[in-house]
PDB file of N, CA and C in Angstrom:
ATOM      1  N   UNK A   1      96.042 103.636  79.042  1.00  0.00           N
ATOM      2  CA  UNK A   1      97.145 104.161  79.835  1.00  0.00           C
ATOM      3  C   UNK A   1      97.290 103.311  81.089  1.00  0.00           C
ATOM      4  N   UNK A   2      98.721 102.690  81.076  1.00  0.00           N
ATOM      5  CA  UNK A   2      98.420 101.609  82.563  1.00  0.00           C
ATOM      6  C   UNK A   2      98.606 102.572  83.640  1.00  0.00           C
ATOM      7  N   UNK A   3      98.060 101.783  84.855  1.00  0.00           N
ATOM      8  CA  UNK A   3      98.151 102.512  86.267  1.00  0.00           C
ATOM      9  C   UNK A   3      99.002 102.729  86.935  1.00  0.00           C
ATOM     10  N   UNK A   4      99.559 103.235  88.288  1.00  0.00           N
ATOM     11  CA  UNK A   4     100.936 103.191  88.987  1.00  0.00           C
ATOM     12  C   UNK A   4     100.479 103.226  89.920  1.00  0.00           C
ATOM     13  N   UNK A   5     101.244 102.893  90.644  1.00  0.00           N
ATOM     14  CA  UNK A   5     101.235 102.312  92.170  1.00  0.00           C
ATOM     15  C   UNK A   5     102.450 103.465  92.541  1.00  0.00           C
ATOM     16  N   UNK A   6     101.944 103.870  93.753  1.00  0.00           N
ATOM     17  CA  UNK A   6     102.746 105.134  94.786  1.00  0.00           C
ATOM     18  C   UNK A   6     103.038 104.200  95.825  1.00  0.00           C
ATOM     19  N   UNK A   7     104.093 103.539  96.488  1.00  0.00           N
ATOM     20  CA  UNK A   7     104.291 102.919  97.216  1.00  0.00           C
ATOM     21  C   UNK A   7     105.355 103.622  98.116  1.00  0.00           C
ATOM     22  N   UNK A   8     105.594 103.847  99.368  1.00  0.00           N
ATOM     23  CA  UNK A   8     105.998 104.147 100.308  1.00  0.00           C
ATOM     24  C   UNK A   8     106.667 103.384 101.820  1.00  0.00           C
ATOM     25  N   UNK A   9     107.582 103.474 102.469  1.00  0.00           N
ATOM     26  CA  UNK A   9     107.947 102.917 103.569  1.00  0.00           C
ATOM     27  C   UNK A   9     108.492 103.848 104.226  1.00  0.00           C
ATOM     28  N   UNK A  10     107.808 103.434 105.482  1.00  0.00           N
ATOM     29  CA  UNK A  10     107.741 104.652 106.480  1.00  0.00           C
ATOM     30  C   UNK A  10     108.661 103.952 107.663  1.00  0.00           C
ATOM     31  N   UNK A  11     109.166 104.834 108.535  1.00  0.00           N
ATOM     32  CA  UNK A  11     109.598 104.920 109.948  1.00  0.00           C
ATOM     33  C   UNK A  11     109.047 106.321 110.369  1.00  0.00           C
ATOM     34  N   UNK A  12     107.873 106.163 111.196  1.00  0.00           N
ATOM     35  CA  UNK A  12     107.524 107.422 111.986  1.00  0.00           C
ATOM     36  C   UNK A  12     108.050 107.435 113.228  1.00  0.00           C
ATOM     37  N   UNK A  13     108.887 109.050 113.592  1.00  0.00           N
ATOM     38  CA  UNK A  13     109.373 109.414 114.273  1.00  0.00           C
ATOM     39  C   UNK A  13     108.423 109.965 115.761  1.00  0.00           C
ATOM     40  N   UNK A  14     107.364 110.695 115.040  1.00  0.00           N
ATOM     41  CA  UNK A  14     106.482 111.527 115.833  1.00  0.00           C
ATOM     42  C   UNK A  14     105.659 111.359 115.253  1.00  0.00           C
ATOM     43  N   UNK A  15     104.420 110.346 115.900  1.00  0.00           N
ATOM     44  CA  UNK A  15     102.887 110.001 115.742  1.00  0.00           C
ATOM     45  C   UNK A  15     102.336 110.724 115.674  1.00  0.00           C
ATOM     46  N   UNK A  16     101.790 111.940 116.411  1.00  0.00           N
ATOM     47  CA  UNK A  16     101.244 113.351 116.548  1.00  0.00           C
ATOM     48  C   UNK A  16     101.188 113.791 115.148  1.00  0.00           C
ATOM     49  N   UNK A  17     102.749 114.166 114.824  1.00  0.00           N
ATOM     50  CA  UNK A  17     102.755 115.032 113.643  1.00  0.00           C
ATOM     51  C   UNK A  17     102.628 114.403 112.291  1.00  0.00           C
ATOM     52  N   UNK A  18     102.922 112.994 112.294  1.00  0.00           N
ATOM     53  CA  UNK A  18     102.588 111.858 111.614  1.00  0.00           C
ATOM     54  C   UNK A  18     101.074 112.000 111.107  1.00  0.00           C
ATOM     55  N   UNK A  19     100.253 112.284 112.289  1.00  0.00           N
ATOM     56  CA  UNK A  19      98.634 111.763 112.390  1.00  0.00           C
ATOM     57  C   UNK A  19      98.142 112.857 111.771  1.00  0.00           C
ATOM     58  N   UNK A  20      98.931 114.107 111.512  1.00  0.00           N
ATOM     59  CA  UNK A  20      98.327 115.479 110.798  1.00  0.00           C
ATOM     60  C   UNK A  20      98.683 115.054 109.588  1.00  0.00           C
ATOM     61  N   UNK A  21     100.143 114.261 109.123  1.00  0.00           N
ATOM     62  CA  UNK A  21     100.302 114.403 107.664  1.00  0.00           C
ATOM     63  C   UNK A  21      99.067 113.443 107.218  1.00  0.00           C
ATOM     64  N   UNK A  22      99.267 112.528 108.116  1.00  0.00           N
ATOM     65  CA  UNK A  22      97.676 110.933 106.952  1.00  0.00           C
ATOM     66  C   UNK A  22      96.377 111.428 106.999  1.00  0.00           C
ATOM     67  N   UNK A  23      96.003 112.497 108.295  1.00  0.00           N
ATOM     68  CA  UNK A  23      94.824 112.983 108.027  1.00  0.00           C
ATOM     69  C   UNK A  23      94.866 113.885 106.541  1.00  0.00           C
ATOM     70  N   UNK A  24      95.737 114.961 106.042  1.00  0.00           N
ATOM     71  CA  UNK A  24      95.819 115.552 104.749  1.00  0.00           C
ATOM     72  C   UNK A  24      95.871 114.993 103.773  1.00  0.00           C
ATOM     73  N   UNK A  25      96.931 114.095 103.775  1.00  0.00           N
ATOM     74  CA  UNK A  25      97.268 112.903 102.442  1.00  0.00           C
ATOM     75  C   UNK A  25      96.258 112.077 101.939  1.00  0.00           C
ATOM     76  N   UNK A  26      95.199 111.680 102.566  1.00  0.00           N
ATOM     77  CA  UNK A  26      94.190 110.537 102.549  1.00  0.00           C
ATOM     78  C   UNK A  26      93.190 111.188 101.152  1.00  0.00           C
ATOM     79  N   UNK A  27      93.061 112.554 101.752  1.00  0.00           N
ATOM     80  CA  UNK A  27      92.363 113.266 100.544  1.00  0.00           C
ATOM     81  C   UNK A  27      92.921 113.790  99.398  1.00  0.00           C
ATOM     82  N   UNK A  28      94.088 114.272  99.394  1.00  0.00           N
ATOM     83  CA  UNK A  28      94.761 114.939  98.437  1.00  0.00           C
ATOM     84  C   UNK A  28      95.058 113.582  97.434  1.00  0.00           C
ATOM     85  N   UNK A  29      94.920 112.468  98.104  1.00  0.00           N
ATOM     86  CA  UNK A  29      95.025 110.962  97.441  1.00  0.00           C
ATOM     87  C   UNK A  29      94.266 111.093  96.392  1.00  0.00           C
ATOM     88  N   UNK A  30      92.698 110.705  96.893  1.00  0.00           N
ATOM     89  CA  UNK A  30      91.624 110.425  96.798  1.00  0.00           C
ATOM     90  C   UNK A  30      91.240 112.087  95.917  1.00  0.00           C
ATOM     91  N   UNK A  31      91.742 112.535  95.678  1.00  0.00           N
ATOM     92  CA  UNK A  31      90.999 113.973  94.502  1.00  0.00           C
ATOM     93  C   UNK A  31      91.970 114.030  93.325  1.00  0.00           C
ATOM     94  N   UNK A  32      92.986 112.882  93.299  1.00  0.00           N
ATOM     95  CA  UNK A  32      93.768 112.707  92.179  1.00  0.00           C
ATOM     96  C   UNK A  32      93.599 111.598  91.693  1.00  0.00           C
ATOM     97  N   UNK A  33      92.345 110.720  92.168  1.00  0.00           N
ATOM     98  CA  UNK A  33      92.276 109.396  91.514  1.00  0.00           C
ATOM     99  C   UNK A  33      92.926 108.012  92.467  1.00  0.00           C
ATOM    100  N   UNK A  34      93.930 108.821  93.636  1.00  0.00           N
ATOM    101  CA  UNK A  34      94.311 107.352  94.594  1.00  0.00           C
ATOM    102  C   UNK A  34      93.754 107.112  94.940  1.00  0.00           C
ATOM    103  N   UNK A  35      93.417 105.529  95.377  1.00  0.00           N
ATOM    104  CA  UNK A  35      93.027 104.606  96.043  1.00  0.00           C
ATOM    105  C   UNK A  35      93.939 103.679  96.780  1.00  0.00           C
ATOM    106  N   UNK A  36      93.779 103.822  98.475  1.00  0.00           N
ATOM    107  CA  UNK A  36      94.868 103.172  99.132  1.00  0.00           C
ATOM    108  C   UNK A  36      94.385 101.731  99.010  1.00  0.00           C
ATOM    109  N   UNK A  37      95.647 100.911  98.667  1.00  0.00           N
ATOM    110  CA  UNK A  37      95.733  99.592  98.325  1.00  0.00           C
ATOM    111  C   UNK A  37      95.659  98.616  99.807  1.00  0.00           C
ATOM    112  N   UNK A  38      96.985  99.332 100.566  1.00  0.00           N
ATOM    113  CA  UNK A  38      97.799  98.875 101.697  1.00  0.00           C
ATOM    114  C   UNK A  38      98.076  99.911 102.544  1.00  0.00           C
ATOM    115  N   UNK A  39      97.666 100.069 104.190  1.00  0.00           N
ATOM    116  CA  UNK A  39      97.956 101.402 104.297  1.00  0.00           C
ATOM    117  C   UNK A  39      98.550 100.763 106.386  1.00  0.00           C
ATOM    118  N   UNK A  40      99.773 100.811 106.181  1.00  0.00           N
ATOM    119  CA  UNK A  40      99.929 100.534 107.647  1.00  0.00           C
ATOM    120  C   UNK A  40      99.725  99.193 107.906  1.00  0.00           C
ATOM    121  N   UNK A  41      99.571  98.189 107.618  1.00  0.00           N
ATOM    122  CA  UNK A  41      99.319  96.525 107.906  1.00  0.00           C
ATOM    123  C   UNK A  41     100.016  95.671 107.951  1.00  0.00           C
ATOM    124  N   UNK A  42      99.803  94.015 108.174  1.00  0.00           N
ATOM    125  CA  UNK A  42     101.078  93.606 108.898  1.00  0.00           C
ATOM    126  C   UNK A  42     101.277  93.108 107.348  1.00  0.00           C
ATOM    127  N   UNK A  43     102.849  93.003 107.761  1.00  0.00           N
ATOM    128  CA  UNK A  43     104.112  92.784 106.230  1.00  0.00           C
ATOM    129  C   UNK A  43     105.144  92.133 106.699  1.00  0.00           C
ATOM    130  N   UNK A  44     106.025  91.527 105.997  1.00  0.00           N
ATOM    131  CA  UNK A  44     107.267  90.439 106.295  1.00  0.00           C
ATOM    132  C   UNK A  44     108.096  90.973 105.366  1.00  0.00           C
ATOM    133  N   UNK A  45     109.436  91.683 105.934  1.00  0.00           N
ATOM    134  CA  UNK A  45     110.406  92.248 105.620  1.00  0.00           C
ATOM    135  C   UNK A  45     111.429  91.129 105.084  1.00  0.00           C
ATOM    136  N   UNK A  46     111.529  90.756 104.117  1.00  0.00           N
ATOM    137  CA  UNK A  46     112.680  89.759 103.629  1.00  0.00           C
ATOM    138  C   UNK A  46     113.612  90.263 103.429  1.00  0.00           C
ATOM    139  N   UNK A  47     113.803  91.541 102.462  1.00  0.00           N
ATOM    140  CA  UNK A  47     115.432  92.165 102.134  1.00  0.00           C
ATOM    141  C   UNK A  47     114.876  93.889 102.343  1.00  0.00           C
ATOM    142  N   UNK A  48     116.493  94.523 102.709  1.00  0.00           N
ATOM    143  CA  UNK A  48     116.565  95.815 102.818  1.00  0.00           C
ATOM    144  C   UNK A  48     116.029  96.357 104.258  1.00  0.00           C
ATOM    145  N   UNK A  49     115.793  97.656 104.264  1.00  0.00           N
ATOM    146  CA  UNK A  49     115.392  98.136 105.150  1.00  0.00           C
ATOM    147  C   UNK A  49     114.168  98.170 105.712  1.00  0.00           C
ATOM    148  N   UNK A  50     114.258  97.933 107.311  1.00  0.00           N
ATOM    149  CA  UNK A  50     112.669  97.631 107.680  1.00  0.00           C
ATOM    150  C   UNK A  50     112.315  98.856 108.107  1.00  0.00           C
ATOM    151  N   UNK A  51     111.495  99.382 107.776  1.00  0.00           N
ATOM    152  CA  UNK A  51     110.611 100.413 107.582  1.00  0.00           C
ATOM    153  C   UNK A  51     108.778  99.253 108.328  1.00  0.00           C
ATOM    154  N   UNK A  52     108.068 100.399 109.711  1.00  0.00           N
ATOM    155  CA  UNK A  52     107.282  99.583 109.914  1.00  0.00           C
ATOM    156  C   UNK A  52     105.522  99.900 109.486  1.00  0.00           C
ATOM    157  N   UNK A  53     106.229 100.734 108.664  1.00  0.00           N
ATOM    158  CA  UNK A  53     104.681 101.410 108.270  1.00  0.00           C
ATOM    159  C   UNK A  53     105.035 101.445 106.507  1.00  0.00           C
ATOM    160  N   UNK A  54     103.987 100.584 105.979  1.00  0.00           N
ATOM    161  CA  UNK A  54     104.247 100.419 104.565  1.00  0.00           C
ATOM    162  C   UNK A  54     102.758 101.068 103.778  1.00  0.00           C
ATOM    163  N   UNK A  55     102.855 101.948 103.113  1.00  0.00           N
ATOM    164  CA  UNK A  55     101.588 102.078 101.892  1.00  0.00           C
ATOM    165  C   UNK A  55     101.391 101.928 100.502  1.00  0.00           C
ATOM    166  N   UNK A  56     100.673 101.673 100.140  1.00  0.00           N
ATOM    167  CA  UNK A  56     100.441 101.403  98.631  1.00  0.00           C
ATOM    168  C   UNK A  56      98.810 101.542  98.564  1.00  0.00           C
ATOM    169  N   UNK A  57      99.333 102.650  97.228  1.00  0.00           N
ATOM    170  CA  UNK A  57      98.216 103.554  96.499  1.00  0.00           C
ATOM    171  C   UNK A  57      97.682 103.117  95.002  1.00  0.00           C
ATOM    172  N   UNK A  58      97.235 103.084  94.299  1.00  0.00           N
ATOM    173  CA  UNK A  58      97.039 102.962  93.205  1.00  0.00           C
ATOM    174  C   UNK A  58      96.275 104.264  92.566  1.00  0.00           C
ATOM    175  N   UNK A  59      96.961 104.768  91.693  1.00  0.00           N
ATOM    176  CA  UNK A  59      96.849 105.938  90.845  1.00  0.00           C
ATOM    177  C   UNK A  59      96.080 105.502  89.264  1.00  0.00           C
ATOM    178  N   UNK A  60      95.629 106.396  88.312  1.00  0.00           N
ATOM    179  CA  UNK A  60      94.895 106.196  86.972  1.00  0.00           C
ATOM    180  C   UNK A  60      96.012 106.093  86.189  1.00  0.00           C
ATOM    181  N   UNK A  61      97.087 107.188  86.507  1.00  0.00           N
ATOM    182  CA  UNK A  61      98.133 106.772  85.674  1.00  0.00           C
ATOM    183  C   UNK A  61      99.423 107.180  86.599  1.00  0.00           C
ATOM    184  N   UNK A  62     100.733 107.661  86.225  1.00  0.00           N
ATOM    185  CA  UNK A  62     102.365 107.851  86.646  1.00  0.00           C
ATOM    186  C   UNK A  62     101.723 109.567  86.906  1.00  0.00           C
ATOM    187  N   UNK A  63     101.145 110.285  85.698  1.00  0.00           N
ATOM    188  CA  UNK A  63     100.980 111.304  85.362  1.00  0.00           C
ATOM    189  C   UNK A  63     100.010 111.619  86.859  1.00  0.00           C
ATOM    190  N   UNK A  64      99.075 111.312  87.352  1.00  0.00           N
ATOM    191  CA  UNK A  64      98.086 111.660  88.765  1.00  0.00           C
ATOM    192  C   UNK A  64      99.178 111.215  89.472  1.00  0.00           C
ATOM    193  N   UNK A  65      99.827 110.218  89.573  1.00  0.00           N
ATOM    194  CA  UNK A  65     100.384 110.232  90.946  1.00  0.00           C
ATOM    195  C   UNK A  65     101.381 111.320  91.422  1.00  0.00           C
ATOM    196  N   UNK A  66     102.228 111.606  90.738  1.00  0.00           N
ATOM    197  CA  UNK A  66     102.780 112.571  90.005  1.00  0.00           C
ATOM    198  C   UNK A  66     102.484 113.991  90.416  1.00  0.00           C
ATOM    199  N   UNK A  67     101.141 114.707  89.826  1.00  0.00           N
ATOM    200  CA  UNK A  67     100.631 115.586  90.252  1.00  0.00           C
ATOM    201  C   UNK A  67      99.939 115.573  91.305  1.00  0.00           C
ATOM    202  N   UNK A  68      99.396 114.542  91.865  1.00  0.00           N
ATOM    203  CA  UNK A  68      99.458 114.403  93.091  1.00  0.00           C
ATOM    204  C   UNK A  68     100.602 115.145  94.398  1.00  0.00           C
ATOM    205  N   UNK A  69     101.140 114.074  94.108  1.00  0.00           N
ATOM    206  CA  UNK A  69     102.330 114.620  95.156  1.00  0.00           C
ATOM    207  C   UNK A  69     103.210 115.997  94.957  1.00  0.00           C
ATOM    208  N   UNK A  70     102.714 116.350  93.699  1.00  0.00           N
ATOM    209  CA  UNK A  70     103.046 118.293  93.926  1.00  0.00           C
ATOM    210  C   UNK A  70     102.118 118.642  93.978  1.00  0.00           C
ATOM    211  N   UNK A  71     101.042 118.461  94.120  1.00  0.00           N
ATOM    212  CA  UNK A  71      99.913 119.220  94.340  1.00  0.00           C
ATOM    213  C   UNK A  71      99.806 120.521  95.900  1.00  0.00           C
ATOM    214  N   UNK A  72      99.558 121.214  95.614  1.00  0.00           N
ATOM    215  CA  UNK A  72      99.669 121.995  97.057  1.00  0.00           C
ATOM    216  C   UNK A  72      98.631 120.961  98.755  1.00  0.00           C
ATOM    217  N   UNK A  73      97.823 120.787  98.193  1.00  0.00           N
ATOM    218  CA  UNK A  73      96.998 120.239  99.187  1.00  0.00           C
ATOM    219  C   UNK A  73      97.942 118.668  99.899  1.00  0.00           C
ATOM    220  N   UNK A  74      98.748 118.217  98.686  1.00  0.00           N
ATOM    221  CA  UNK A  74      99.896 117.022  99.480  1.00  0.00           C
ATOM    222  C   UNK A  74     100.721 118.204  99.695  1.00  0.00           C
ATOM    223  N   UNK A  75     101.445 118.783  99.587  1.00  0.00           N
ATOM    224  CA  UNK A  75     102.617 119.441 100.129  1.00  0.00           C
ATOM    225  C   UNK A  75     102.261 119.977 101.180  1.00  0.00           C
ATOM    226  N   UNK A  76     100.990 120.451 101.661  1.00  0.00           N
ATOM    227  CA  UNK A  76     100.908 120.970 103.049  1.00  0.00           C
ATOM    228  C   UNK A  76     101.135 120.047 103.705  1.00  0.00           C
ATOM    229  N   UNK A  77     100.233 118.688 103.435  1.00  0.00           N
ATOM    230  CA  UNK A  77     100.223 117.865 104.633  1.00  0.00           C
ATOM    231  C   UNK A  77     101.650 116.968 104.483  1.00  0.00           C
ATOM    232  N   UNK A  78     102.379 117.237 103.703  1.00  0.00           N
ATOM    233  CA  UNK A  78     103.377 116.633 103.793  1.00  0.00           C
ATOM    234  C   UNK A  78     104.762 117.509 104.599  1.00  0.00           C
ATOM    235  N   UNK A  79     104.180 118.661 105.047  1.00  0.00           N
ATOM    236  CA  UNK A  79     104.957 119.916 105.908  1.00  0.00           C
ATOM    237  C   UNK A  79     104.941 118.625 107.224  1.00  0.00           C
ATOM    238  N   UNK A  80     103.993 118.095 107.488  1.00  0.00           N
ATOM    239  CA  UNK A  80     103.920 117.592 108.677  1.00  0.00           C
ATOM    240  C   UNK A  80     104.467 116.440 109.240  1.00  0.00           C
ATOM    241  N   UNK A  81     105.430 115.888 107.980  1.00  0.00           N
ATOM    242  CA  UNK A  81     105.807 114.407 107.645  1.00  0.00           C
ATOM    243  C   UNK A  81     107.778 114.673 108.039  1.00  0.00           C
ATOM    244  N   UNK A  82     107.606 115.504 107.540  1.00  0.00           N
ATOM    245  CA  UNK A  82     108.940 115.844 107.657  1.00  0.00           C
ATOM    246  C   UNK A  82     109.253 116.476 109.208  1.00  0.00           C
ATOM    247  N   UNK A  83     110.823 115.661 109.304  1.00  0.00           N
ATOM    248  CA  UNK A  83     111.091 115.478 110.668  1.00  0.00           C
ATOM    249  C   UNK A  83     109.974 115.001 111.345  1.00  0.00           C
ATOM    250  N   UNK A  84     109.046 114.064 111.133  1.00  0.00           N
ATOM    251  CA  UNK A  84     107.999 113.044 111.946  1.00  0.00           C
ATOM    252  C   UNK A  84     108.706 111.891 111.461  1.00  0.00           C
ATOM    253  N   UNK A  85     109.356 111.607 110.744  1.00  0.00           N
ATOM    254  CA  UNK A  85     109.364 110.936 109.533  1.00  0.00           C
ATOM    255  C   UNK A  85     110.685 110.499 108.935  1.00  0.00           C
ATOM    256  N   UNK A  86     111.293 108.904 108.776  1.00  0.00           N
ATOM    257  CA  UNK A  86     111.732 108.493 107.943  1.00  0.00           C
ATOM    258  C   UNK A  86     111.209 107.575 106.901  1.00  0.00           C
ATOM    259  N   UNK A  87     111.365 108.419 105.751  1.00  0.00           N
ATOM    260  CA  UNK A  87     110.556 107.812 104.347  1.00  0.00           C
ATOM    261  C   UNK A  87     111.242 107.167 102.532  1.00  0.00           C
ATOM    262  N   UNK A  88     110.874 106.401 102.114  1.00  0.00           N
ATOM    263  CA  UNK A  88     111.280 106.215 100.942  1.00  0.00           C
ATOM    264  C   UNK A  88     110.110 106.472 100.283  1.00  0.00           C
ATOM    265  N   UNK A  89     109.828 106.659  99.298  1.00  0.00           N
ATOM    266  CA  UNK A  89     108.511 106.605  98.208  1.00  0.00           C
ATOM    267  C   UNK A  89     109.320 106.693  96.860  1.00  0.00           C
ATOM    268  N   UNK A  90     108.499 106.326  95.993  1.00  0.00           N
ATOM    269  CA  UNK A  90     108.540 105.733  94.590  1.00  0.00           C
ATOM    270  C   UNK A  90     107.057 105.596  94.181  1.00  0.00           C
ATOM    271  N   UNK A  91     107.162 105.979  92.899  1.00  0.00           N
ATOM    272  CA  UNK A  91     105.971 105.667  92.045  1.00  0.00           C
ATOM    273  C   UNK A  91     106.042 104.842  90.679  1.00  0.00           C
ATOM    274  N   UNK A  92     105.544 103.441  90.659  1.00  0.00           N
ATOM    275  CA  UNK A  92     106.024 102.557  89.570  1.00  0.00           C
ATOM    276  C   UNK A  92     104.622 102.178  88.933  1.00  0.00           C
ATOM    277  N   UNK A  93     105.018 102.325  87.485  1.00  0.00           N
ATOM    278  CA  UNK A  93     103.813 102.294  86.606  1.00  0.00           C
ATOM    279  C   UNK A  93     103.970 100.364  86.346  1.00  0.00           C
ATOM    280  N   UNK A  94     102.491 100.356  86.435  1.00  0.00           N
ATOM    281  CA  UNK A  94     102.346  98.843  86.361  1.00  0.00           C
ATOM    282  C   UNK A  94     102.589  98.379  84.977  1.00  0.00           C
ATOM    283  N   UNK A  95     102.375  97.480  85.105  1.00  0.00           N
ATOM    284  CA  UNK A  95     102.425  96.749  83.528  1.00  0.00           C
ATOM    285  C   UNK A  95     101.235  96.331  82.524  1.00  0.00           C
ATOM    286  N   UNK A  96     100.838  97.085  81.572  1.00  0.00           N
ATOM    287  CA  UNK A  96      99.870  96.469  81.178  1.00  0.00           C
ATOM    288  C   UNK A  96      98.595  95.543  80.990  1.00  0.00           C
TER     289      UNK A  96
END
């Protein structure tokens, strides 16, 4: 089963409330099999929107990342993201 990558681009609004969602997320990651790849580091924006906070996760499969991010333990800490927060995320299954 290939892996997927949870990749994300952030604009945080409010650091504070920001710093409650990554403290929750880090684990709710990490008990579904993520492993942060890239988390906040420096990056070179060539096309689209610059977003200055970038992450990338790597998941076992589409299916964990997936349940992951409905999982109750991400949805709390993701109470805290919202309105802190401008976000894109996507989850893309790698290739073989």
């Amino acid at each position: 089963m290939p892996t997927a990558l949870w990749i994300a681009h952030v604009e945080v609004t409010d650091a504070d409330a920001y710093g409650r969602y990554a403290k929750g997320a880090g684990p709710a990651l990490a008990a579904h099999g993520g492993v942060f790849l890239a988390r906040g580091g420096r990056y070179v924006q060539l096309e689209g929107n610059d977003r200055a906070r970038n992450v990338v996760a790597r998941f076992p499969s589409l299916e964990a990342a997936v349940d992951c991010y409905n999982s109750p333990e991400y949805q709390a800490s993701l109470a805290h993201a919202k309105g802190a927060s401008v976000r894109d995320l996507v989850i893309v299954e790698e290739l073989d």
